[in-house]
PDB file of N, CA and C in Angstrom:
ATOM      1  N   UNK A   1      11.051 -14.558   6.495  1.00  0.00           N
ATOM      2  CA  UNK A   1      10.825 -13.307   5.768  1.00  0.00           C
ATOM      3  C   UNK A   1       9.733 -12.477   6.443  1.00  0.00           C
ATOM      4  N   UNK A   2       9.704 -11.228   5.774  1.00  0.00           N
ATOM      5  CA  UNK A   2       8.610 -10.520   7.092  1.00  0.00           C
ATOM      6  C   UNK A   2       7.708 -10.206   5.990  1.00  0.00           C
ATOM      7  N   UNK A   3       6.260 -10.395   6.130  1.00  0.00           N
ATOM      8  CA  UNK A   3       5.419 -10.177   5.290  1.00  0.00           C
ATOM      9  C   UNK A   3       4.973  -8.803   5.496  1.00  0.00           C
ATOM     10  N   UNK A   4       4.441  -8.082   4.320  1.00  0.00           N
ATOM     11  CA  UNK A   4       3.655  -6.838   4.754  1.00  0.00           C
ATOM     12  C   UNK A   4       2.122  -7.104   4.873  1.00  0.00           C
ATOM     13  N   UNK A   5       1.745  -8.486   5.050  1.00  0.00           N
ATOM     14  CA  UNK A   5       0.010  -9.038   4.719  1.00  0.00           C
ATOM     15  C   UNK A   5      -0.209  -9.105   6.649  1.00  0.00           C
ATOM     16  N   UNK A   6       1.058  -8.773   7.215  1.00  0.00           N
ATOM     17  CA  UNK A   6       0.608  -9.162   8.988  1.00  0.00           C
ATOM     18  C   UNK A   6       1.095  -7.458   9.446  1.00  0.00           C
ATOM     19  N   UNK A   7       0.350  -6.745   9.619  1.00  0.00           N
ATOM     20  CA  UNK A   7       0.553  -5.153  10.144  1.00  0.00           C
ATOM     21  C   UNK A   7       1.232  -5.459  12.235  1.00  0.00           C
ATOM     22  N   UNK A   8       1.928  -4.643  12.229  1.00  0.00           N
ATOM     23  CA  UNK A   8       2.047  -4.453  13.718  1.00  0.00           C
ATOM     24  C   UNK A   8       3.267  -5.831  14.133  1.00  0.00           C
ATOM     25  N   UNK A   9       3.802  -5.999  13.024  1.00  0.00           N
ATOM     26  CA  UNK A   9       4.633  -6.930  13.521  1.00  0.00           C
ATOM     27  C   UNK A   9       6.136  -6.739  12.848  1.00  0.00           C
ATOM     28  N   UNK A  10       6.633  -5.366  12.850  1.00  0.00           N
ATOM     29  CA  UNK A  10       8.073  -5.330  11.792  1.00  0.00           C
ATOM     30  C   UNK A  10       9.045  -4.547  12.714  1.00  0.00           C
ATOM     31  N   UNK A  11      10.135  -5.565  12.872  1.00  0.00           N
ATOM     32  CA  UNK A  11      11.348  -5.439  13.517  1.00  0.00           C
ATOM     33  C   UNK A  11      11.176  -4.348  14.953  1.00  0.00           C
ATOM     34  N   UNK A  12      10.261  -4.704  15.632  1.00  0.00           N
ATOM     35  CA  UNK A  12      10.397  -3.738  16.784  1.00  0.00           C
ATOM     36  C   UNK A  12       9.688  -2.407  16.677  1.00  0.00           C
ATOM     37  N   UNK A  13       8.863  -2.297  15.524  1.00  0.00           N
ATOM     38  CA  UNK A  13       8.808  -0.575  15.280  1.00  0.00           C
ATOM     39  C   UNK A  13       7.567  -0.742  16.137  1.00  0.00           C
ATOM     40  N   UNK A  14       7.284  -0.336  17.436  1.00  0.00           N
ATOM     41  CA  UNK A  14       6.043   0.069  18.205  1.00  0.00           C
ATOM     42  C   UNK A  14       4.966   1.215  17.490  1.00  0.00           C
ATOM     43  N   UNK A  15       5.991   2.689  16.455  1.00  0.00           N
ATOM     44  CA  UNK A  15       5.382   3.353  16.282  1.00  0.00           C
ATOM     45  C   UNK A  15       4.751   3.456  15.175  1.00  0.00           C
ATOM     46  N   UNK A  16       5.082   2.855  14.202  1.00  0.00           N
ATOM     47  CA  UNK A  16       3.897   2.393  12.807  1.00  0.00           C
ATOM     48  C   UNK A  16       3.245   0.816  12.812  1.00  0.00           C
ATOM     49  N   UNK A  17       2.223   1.381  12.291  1.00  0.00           N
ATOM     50  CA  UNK A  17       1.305  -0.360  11.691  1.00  0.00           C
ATOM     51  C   UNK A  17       2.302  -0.308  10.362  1.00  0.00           C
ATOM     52  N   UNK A  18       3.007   0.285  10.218  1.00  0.00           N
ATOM     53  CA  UNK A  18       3.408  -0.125   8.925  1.00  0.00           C
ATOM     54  C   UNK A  18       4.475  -0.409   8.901  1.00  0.00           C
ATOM     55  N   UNK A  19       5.688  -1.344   7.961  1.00  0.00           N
ATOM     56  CA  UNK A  19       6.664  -2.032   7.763  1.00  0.00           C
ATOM     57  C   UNK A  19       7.728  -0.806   7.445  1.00  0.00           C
ATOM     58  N   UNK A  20       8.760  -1.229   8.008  1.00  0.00           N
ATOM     59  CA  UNK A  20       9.967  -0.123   7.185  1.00  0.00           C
ATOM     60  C   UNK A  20       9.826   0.013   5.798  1.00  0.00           C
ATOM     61  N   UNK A  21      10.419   0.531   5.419  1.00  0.00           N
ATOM     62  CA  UNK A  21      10.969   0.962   3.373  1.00  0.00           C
ATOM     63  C   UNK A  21      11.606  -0.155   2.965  1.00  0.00           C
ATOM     64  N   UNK A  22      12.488  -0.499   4.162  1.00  0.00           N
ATOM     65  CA  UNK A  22      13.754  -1.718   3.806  1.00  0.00           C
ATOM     66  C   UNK A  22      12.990  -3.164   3.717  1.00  0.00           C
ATOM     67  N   UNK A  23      11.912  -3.217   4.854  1.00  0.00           N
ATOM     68  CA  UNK A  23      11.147  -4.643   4.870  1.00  0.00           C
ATOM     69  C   UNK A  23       9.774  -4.520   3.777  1.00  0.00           C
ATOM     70  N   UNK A  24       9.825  -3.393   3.311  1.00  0.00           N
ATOM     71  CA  UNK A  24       8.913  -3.809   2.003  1.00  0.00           C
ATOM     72  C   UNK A  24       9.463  -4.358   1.012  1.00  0.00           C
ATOM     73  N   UNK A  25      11.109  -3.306   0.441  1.00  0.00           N
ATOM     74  CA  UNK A  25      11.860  -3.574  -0.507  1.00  0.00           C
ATOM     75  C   UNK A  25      12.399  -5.017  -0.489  1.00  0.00           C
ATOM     76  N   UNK A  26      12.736  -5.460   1.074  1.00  0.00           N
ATOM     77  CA  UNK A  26      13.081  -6.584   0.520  1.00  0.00           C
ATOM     78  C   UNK A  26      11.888  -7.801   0.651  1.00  0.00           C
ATOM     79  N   UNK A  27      10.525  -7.720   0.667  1.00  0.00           N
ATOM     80  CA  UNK A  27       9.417  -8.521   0.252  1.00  0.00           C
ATOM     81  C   UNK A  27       8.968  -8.741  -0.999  1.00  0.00           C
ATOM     82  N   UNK A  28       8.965  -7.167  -1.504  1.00  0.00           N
ATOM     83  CA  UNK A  28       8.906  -6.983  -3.058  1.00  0.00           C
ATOM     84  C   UNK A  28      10.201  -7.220  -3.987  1.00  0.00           C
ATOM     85  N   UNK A  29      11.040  -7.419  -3.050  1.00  0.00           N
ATOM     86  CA  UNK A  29      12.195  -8.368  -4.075  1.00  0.00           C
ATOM     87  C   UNK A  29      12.252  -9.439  -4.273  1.00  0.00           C
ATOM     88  N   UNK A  30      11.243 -10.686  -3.002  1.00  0.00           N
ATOM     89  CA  UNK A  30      11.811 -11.466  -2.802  1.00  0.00           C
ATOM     90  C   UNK A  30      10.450 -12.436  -4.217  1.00  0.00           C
ATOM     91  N   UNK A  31      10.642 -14.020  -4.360  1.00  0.00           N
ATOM     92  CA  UNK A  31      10.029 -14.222  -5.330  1.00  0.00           C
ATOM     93  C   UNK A  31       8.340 -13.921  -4.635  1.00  0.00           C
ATOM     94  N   UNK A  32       8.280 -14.712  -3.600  1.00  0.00           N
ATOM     95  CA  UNK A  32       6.930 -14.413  -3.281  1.00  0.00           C
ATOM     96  C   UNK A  32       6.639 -13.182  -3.532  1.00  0.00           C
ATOM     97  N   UNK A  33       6.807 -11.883  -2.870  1.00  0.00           N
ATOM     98  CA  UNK A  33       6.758 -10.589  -2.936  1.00  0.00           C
ATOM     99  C   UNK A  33       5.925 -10.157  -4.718  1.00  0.00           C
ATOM    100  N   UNK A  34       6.626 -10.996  -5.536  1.00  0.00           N
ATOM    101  CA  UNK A  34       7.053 -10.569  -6.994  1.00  0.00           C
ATOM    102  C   UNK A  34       5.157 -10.748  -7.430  1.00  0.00           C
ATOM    103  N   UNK A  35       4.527 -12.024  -6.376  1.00  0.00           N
ATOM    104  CA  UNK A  35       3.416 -13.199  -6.814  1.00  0.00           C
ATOM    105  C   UNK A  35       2.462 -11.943  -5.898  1.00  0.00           C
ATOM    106  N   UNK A  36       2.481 -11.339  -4.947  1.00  0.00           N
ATOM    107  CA  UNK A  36       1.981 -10.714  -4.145  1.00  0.00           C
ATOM    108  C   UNK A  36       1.265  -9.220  -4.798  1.00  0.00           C
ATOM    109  N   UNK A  37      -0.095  -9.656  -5.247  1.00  0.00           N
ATOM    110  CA  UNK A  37      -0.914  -8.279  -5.689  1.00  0.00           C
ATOM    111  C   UNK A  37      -1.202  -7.422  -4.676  1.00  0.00           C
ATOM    112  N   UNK A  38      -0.293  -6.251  -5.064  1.00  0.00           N
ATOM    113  CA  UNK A  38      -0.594  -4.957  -4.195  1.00  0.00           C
ATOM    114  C   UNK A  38      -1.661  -4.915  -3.588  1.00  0.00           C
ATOM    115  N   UNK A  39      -2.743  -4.921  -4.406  1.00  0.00           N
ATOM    116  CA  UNK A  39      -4.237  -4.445  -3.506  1.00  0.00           C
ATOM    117  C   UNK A  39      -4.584  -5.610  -2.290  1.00  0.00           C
ATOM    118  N   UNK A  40      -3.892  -6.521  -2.556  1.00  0.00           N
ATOM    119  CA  UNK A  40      -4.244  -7.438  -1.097  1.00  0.00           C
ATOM    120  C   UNK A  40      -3.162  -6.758  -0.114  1.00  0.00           C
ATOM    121  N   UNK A  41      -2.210  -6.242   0.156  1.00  0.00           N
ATOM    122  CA  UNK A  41      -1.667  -5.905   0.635  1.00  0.00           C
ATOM    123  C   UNK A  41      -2.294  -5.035   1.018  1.00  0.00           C
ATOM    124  N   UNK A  42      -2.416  -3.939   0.448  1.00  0.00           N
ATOM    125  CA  UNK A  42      -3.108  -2.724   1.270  1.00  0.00           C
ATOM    126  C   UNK A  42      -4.653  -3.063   1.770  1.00  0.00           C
ATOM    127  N   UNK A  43      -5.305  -3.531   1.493  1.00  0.00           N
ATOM    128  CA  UNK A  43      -6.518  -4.214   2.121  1.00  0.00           C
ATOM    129  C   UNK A  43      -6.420  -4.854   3.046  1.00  0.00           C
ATOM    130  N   UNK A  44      -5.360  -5.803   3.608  1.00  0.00           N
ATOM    131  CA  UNK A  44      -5.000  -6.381   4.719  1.00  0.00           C
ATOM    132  C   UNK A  44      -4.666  -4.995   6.063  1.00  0.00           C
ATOM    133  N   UNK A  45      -3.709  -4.087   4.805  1.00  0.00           N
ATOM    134  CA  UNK A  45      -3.491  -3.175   6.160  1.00  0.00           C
ATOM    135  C   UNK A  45      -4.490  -1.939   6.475  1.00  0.00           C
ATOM    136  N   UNK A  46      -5.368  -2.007   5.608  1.00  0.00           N
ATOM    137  CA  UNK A  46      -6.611  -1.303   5.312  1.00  0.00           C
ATOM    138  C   UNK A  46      -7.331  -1.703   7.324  1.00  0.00           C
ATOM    139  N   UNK A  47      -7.507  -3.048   7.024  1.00  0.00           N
ATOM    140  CA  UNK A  47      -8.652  -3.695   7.927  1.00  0.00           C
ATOM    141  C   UNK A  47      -8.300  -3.479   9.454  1.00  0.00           C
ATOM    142  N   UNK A  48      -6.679  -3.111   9.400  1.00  0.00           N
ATOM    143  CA  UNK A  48      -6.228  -3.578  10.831  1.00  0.00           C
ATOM    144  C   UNK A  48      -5.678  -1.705  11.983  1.00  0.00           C
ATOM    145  N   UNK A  49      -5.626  -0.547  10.251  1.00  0.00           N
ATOM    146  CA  UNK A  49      -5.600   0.503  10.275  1.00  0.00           C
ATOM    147  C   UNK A  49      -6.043   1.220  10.110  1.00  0.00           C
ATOM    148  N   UNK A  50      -5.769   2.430  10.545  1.00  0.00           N
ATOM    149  CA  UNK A  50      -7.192   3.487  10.570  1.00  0.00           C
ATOM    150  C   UNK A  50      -6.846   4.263   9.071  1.00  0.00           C
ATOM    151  N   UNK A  51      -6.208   4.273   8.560  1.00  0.00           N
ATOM    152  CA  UNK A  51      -6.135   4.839   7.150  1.00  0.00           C
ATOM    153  C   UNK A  51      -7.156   3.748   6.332  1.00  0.00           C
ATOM    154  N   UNK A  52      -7.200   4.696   5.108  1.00  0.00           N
ATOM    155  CA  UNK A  52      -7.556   3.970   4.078  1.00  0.00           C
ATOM    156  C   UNK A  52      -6.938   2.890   2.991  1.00  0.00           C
ATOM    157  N   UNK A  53      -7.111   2.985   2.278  1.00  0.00           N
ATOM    158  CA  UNK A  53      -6.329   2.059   1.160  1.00  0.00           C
ATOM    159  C   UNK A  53      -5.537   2.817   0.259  1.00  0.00           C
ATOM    160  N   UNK A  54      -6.107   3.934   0.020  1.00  0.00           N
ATOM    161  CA  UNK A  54      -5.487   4.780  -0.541  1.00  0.00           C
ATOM    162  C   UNK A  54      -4.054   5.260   0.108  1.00  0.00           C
ATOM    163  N   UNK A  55      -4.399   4.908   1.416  1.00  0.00           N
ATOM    164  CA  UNK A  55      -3.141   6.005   2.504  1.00  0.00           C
ATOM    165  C   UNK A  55      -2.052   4.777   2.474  1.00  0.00           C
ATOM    166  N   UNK A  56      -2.386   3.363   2.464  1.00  0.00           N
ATOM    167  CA  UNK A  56      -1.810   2.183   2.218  1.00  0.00           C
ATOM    168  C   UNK A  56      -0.838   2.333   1.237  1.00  0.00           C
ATOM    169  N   UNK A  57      -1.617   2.349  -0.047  1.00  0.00           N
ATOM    170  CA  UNK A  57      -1.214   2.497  -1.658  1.00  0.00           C
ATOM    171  C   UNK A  57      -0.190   3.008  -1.658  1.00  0.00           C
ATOM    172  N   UNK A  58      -0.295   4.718  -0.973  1.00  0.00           N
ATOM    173  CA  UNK A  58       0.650   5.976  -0.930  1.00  0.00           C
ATOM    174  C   UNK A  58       1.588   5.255  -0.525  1.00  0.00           C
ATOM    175  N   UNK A  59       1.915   4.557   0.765  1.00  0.00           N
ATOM    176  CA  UNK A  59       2.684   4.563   1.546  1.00  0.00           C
ATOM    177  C   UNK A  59       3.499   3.392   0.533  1.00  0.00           C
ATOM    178  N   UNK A  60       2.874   2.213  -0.175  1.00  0.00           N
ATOM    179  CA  UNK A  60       3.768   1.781  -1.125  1.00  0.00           C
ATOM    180  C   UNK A  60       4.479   1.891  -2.034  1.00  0.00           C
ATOM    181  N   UNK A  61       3.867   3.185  -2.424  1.00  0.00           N
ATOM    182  CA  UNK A  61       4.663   4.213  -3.288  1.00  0.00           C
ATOM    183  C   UNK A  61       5.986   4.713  -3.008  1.00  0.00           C
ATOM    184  N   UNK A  62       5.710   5.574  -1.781  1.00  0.00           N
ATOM    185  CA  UNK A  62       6.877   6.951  -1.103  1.00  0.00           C
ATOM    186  C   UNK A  62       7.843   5.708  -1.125  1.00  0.00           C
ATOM    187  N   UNK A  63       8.959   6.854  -0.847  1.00  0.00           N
ATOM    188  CA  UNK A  63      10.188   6.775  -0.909  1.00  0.00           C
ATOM    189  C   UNK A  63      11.185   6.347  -1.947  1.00  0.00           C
ATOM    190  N   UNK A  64      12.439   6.047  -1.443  1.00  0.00           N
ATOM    191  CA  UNK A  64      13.694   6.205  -2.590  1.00  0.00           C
ATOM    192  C   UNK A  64      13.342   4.718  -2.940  1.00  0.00           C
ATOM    193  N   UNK A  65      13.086   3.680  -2.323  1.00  0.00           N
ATOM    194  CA  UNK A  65      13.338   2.383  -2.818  1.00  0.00           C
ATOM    195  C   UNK A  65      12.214   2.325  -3.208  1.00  0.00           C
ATOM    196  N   UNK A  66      10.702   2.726  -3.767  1.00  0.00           N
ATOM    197  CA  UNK A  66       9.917   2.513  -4.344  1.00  0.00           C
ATOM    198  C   UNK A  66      10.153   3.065  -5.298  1.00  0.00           C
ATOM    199  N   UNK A  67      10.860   4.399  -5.851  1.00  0.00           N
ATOM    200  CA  UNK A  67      11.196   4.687  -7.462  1.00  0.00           C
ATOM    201  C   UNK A  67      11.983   3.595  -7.487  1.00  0.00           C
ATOM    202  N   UNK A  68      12.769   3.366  -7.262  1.00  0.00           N
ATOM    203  CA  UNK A  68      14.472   2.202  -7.267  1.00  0.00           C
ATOM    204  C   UNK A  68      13.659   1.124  -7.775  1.00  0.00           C
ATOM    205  N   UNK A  69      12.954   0.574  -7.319  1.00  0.00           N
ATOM    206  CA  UNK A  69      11.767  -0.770  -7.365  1.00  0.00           C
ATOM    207  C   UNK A  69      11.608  -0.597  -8.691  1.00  0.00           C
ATOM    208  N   UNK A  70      10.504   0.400  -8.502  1.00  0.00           N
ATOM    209  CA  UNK A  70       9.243   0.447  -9.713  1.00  0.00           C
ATOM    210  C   UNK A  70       9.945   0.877 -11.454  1.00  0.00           C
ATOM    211  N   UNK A  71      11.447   1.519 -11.064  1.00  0.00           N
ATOM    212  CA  UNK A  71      11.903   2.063 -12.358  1.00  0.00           C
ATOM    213  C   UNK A  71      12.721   0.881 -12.978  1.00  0.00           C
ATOM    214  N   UNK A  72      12.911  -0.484 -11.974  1.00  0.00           N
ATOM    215  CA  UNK A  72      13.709  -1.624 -12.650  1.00  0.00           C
ATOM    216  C   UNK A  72      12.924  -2.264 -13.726  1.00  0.00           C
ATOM    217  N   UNK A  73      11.661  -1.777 -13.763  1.00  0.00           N
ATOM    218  CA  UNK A  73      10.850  -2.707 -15.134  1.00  0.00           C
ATOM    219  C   UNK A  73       9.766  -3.528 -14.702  1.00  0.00           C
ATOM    220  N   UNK A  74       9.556  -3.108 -12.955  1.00  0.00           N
ATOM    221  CA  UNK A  74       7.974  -3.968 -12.562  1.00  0.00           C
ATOM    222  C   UNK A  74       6.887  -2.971 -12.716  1.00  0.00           C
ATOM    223  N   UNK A  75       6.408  -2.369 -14.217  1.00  0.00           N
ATOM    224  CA  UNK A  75       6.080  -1.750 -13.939  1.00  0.00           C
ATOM    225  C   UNK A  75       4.356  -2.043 -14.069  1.00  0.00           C
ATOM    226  N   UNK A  76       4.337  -3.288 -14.070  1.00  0.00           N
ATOM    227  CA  UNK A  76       2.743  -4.040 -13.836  1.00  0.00           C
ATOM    228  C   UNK A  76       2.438  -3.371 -12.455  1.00  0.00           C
ATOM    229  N   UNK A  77       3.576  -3.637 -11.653  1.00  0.00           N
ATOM    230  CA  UNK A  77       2.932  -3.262 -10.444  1.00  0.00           C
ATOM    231  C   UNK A  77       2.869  -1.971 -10.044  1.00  0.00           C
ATOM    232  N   UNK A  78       3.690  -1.258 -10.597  1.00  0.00           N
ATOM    233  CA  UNK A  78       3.180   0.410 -10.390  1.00  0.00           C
ATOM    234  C   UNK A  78       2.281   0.870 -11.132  1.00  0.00           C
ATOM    235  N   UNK A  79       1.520  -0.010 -12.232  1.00  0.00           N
ATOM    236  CA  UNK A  79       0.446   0.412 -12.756  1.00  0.00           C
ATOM    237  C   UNK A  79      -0.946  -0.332 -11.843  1.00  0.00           C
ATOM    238  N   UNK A  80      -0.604  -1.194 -11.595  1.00  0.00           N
ATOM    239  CA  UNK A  80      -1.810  -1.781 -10.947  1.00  0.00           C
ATOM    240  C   UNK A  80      -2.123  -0.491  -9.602  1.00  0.00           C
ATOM    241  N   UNK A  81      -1.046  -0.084  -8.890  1.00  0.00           N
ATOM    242  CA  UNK A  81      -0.999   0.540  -8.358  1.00  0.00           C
ATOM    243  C   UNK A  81      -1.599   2.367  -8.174  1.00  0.00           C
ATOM    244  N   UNK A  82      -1.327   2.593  -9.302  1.00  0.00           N
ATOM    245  CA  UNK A  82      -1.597   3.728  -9.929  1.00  0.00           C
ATOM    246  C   UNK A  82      -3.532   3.698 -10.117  1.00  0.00           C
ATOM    247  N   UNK A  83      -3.395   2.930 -10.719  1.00  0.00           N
ATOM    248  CA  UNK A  83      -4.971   2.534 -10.996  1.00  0.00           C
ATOM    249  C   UNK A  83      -5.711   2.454  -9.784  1.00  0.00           C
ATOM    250  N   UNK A  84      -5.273   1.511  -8.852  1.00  0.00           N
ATOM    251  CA  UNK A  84      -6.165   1.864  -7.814  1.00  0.00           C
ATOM    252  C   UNK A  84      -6.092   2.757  -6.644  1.00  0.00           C
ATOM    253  N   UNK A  85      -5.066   3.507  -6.820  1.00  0.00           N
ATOM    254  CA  UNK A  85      -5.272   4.491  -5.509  1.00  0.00           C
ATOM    255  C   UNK A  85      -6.291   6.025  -6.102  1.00  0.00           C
ATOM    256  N   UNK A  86      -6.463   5.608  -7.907  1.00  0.00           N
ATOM    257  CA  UNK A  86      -7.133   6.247  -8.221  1.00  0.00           C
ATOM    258  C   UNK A  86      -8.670   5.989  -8.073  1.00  0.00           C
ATOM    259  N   UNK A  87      -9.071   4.518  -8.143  1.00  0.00           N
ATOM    260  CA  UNK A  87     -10.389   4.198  -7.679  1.00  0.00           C
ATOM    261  C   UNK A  87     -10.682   4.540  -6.944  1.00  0.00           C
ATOM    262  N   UNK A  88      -9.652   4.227  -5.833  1.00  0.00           N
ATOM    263  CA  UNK A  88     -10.217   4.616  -4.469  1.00  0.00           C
ATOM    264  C   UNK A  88      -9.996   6.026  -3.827  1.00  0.00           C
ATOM    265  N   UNK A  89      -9.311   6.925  -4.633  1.00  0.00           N
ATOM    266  CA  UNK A  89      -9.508   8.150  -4.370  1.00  0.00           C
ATOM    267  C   UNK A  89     -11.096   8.684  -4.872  1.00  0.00           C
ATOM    268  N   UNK A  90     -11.402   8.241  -6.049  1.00  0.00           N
ATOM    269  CA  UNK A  90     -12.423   8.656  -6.633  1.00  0.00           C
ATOM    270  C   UNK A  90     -13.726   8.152  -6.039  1.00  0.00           C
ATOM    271  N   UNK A  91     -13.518   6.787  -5.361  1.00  0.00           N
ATOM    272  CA  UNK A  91     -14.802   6.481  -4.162  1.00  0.00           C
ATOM    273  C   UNK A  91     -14.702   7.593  -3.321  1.00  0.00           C
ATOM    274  N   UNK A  92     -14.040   8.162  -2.557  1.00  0.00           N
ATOM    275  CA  UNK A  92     -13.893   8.968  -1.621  1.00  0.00           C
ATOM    276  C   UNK A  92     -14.483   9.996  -1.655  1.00  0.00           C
ATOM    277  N   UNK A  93     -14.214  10.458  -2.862  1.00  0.00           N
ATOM    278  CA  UNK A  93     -15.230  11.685  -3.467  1.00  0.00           C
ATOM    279  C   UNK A  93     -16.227  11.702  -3.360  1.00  0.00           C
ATOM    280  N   UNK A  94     -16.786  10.394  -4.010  1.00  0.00           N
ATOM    281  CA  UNK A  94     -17.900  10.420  -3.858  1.00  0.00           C
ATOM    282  C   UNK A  94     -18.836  10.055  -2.697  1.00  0.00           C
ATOM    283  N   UNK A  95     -18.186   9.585  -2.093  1.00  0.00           N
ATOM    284  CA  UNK A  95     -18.613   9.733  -0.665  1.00  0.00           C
ATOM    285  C   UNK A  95     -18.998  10.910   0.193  1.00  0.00           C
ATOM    286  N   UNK A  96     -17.857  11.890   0.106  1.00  0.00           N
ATOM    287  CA  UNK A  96     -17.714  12.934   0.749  1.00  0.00           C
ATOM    288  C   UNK A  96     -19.006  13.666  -0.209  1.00  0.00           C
ATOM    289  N   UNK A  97     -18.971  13.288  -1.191  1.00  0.00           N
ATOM    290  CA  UNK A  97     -19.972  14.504  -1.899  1.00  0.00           C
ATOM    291  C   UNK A  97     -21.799  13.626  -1.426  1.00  0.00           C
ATOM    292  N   UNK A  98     -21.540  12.358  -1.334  1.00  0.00           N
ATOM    293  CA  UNK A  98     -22.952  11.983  -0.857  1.00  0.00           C
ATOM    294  C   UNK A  98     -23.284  12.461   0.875  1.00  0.00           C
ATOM    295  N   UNK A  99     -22.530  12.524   1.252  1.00  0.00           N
ATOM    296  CA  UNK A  99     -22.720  13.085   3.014  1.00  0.00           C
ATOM    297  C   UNK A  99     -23.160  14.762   2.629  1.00  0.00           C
ATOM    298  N   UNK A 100     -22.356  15.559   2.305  1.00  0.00           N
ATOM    299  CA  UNK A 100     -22.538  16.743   2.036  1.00  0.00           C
ATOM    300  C   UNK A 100     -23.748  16.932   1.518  1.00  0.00           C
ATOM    301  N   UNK A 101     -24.939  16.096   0.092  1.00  0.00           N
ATOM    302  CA  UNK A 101     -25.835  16.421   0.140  1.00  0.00           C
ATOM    303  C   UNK A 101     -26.879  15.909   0.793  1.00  0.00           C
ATOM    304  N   UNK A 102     -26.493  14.761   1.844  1.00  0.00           N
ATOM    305  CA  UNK A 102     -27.036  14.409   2.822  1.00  0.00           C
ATOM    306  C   UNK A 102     -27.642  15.170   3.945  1.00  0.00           C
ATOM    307  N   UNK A 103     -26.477  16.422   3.774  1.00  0.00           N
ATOM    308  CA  UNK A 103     -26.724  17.595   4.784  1.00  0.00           C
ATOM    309  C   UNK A 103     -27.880  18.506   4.862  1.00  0.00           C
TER     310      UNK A 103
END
């Protein structure tokens, strides 16, 4: 199975750190996938990419097979989800607003 916890390693794609749509969908289908808390996921690809966690999060979100996913009734995990791309949007802020009066 192809994990999304190992970045830079999905079916040949040279041009993303990140996994197809199809090799997420079918991780998050599979049982492990089901046991697999989002935020370790994007924290793994956090460490190894130049995005954030937030840009991670997003990217677990987009597309057709993440509504398809998230509207079958997992919706623990689109809330867990939800929740933290809001934390960590809201760190960001505040970041950006501590540099600025840093200035």
């Amino acid at each position: 199975p192809i994990s999304p916890l190992v970045p830079l390693r999905y079916l040949g794609d040279k041009v993303s750190d990140y996994p197809s749509r199809r090799a997420l969908q079918l991780w998050f289908a599979s049982p492990a996938g089901n046991e697999t808390p989002v935020k370790v996921v994007a924290y793994n690809w956090s460490r190894t990419h130049r995005y954030v966690m937030a840009k991670a999060l997003r990217f677990l979100t987009g597309g057709d097979w993440a509504r398809d996913y998230l509207a079958d009734g997992h919706d623990g995990l689109a809330r867990d989800i939800a929740e933290f791309v809001e934390k960590v949007r809201r760190r960001e802020e505040s970041v950006k607003s501590d540099e600025s009066d840093a200035r």
